[in-house]
PDB file of N, CA and C in Angstrom:
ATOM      1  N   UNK A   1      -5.127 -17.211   0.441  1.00  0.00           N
ATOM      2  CA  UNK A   1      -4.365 -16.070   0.974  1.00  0.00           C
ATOM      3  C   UNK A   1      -4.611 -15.956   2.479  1.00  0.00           C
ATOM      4  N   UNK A   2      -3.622 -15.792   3.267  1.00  0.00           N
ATOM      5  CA  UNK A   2      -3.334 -15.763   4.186  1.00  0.00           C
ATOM      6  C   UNK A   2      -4.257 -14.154   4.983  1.00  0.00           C
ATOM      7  N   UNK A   3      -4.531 -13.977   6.203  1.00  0.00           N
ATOM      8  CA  UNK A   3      -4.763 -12.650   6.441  1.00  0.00           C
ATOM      9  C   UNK A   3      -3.473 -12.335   6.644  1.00  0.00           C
ATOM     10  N   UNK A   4      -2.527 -12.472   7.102  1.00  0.00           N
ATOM     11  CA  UNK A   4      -1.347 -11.937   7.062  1.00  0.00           C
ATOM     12  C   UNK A   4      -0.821 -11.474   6.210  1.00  0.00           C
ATOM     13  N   UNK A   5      -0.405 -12.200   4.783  1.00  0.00           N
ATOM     14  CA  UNK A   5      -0.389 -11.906   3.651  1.00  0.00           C
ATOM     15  C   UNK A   5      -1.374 -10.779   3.047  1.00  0.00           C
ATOM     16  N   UNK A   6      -2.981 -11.176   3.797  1.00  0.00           N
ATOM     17  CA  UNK A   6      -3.768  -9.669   2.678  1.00  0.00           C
ATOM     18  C   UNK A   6      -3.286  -8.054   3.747  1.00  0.00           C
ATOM     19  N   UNK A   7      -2.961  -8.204   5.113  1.00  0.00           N
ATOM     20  CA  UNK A   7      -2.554  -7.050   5.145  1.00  0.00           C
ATOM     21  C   UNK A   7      -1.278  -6.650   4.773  1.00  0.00           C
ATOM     22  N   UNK A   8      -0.539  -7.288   4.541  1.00  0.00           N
ATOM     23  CA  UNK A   8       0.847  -7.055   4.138  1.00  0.00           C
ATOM     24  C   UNK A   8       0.679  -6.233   2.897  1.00  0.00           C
ATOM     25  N   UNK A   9      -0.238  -7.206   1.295  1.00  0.00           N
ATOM     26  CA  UNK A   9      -0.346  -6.840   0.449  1.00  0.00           C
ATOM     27  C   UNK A   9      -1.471  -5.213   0.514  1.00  0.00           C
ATOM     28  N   UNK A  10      -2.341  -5.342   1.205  1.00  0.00           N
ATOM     29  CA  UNK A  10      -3.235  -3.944   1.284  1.00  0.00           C
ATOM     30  C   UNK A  10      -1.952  -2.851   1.958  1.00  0.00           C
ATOM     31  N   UNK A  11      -0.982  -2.866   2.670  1.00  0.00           N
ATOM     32  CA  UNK A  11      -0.343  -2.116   3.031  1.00  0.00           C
ATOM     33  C   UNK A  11       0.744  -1.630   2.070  1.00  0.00           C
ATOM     34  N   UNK A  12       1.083  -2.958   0.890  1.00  0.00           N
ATOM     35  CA  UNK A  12       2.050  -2.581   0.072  1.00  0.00           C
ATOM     36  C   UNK A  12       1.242  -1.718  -0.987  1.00  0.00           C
ATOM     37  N   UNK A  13      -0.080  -1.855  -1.526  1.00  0.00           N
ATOM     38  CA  UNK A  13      -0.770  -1.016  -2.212  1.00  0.00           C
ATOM     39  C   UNK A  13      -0.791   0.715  -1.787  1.00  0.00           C
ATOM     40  N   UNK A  14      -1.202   0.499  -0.499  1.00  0.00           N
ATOM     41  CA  UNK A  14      -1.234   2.178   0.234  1.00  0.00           C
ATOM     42  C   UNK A  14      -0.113   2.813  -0.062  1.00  0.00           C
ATOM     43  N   UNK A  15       1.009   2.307  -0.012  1.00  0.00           N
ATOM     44  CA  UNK A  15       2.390   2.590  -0.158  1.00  0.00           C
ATOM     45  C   UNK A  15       2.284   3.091  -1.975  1.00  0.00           C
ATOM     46  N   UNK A  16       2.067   2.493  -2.598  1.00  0.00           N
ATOM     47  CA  UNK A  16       2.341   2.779  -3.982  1.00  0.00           C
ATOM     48  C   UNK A  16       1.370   3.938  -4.588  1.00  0.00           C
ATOM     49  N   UNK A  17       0.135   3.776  -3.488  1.00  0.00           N
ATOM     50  CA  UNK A  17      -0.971   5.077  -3.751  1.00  0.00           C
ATOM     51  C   UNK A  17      -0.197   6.164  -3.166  1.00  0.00           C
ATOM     52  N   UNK A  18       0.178   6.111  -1.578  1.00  0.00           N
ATOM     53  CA  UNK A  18       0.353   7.306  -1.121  1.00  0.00           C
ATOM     54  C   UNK A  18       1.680   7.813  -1.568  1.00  0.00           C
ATOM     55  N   UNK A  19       3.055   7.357  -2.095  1.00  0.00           N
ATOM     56  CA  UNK A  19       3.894   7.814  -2.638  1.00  0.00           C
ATOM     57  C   UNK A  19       3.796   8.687  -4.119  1.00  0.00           C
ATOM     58  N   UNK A  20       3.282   8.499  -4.340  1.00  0.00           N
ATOM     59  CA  UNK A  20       2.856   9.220  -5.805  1.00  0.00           C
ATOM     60  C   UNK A  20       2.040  10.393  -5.351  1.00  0.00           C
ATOM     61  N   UNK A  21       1.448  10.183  -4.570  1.00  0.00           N
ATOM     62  CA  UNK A  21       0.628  11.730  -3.933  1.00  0.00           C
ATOM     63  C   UNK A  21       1.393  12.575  -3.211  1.00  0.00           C
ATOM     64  N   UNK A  22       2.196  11.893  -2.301  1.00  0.00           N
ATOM     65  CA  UNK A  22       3.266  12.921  -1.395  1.00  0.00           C
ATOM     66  C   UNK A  22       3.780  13.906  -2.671  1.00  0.00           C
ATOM     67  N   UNK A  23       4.600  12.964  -3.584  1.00  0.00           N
ATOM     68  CA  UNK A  23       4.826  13.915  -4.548  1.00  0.00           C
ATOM     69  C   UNK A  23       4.045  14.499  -5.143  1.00  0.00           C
ATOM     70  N   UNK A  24       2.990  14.880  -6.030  1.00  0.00           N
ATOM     71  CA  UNK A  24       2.187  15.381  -6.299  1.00  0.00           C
ATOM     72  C   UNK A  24       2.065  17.164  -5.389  1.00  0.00           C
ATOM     73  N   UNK A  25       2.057  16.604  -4.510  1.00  0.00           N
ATOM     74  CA  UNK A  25       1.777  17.687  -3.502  1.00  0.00           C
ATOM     75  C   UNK A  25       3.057  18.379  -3.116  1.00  0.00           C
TER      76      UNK A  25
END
């Protein structure tokens, strides 16, 4: 894995955490 690729993928994770919380809230 690329570092490019792991921030891409750590950024697509944040995305799937923090969307579910916006709503939440």
């Amino acid at each position: 894995m690329t570092l490019i690729t792991k921030k891409y993928v750590k950024n697509y994770q944040n995305k799937l955490f923090f969307v579910p919380n916006l709503g939440v809230k």
